[in-house]
C-alpha atoms as a PDB file:
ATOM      1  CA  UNK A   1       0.000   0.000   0.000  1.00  0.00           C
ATOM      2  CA  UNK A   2       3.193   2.097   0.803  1.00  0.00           C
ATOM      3  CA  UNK A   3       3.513   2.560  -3.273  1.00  0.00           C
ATOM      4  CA  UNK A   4      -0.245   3.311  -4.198  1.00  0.00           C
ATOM      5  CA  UNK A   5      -0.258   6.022  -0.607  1.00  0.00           C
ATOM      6  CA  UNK A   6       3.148   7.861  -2.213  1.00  0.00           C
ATOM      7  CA  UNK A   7       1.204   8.018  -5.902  1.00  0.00           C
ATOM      8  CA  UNK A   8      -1.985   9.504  -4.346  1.00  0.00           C
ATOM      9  CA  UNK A   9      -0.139  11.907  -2.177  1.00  0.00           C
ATOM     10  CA  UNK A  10       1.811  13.151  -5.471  1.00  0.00           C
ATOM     11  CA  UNK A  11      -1.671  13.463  -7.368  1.00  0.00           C
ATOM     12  CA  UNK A  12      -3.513  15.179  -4.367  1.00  0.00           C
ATOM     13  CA  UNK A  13      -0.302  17.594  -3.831  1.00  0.00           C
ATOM     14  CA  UNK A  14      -0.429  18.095  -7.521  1.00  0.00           C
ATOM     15  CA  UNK A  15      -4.063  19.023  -7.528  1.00  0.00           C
ATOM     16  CA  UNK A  16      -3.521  21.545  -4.959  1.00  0.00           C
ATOM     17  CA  UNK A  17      -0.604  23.288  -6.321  1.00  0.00           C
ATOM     18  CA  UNK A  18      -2.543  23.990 -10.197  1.00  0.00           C
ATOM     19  CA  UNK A  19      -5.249  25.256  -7.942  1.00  0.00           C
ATOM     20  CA  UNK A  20      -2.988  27.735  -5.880  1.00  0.00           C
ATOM     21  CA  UNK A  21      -3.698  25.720  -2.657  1.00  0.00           C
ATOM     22  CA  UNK A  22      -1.681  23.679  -0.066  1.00  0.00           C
ATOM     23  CA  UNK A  23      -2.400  20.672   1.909  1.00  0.00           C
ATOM     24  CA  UNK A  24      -3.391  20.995   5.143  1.00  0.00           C
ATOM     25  CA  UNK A  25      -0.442  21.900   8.017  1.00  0.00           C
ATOM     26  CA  UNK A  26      -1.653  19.634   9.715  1.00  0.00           C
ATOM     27  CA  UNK A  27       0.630  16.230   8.757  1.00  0.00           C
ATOM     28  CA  UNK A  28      -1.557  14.174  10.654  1.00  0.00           C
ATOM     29  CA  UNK A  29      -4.701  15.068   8.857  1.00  0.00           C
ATOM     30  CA  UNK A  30      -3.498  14.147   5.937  1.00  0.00           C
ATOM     31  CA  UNK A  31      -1.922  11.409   6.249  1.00  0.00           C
ATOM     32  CA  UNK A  32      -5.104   9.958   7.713  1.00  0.00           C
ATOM     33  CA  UNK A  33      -7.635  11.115   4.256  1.00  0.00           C
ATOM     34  CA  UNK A  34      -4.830  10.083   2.455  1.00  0.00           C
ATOM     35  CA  UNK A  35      -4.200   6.937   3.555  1.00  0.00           C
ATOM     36  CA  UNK A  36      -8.422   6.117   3.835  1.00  0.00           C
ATOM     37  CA  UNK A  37      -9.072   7.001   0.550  1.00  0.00           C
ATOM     38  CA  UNK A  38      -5.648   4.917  -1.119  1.00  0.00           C
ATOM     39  CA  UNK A  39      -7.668   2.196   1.026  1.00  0.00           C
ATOM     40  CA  UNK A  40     -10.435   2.924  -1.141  1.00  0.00           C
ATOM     41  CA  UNK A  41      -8.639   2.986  -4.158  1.00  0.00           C
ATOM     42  CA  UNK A  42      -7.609  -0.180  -3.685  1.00  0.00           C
ATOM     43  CA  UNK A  43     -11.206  -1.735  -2.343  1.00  0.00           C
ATOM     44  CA  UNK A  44     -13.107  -0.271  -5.311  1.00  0.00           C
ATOM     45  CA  UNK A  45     -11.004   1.144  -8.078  1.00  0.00           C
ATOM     46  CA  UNK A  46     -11.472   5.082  -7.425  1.00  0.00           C
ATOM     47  CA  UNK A  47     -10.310   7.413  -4.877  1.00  0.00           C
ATOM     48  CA  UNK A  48     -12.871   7.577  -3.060  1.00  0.00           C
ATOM     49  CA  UNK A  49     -13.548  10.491  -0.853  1.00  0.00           C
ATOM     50  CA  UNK A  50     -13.741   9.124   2.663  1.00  0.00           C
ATOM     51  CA  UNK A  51     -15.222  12.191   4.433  1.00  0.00           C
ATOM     52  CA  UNK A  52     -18.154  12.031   1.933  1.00  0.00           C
ATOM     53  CA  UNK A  53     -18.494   7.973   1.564  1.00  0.00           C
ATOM     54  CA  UNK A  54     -22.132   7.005   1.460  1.00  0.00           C
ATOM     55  CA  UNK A  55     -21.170   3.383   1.215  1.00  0.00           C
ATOM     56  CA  UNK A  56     -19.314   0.879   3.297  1.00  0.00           C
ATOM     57  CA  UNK A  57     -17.479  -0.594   1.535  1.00  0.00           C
ATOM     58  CA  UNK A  58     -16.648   2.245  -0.943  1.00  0.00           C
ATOM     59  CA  UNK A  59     -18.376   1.720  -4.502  1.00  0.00           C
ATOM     60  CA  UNK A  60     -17.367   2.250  -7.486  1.00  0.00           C
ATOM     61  CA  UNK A  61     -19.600   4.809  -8.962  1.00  0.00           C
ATOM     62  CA  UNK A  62     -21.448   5.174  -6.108  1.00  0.00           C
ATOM     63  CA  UNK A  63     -19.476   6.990  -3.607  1.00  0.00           C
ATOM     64  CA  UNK A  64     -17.918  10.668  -4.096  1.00  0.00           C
ATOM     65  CA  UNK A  65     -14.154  10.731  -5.771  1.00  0.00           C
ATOM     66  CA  UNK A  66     -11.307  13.581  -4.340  1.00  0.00           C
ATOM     67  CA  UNK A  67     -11.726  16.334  -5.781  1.00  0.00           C
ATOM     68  CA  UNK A  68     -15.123  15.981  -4.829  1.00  0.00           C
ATOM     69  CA  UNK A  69     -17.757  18.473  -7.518  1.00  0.00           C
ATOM     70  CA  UNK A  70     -18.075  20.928  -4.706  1.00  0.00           C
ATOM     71  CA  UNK A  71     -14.132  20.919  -3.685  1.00  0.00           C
ATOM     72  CA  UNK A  72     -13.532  24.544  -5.119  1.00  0.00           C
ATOM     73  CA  UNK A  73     -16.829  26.121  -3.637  1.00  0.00           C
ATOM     74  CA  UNK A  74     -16.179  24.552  -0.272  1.00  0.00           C
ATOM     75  CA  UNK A  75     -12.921  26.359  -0.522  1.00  0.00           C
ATOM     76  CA  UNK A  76     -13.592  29.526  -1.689  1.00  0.00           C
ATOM     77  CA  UNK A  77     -16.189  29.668   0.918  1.00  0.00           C
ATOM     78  CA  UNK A  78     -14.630  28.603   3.982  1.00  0.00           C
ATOM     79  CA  UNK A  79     -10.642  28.625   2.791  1.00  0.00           C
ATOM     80  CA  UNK A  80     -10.496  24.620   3.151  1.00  0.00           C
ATOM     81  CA  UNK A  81     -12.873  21.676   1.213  1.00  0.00           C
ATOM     82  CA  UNK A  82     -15.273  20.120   3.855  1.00  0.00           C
ATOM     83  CA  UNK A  83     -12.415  17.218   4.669  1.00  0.00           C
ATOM     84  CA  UNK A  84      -9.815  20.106   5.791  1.00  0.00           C
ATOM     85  CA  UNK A  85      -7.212  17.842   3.074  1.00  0.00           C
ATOM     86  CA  UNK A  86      -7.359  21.263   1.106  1.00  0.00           C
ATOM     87  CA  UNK A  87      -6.492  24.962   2.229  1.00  0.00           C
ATOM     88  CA  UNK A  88      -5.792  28.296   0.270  1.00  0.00           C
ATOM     89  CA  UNK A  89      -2.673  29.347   1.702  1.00  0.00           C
ATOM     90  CA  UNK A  90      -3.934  32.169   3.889  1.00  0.00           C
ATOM     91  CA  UNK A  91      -6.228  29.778   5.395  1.00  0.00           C
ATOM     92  CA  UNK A  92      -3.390  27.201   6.464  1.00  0.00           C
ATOM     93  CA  UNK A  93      -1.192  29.796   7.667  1.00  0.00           C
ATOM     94  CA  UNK A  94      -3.927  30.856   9.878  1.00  0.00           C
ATOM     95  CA  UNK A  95      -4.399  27.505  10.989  1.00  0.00           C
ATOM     96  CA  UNK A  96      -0.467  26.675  11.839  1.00  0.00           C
ATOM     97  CA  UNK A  97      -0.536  29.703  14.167  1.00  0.00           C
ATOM     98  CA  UNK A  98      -3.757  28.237  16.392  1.00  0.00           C
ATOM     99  CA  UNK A  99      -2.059  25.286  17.130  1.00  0.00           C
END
């Protein structure tokens, strides 16, 4: 699983930099999200979203894939996506200094 976590955490760091955003500060966070929805990946073929999975087990089709359709509004509403995986960067800044 170590090889399909590394590929997911390239595509989701990816994502966020052609969108000007960062991953969370938090290491934790994501290394949880990440490493639930490479499970998923690997259960059902997509990467499934695990903050918005409907189904348990994840399915194929049925379930919500990261990005999710309402990633970018979540964002540019509250400065993260509902799953906290994605911040603009004045949002994570804000969030290193309240720890």
């Amino acid at each position: 699983m170590e090889t399909e976590y590394k590929t997911n955490l390239e595509r989701l760091s990816a994502l966020a930099r052609d969108h000007n955003l960062v991953l969370n500060p938090d290491a934790a966070r994501v290394s949880k999200v990440v490493g639930l929805m490479t499970e998923n990946f690997l259960a059902a073929g997509e990467y499934i979203c695990p903050c918005k999975q409907q189904h348990k087990p994840a399915q194929m089709g049925q379930d919500k894939t990261c990005p999710c359709p309402e990633w970018l509004n979540e964002i540019a509403q509250d400065g993260s996506c509902f799953c906290k995986l994605f911040f603009t960067p004045q949002k994570a800044g804000s969030a290193t200094l309240q720890r």
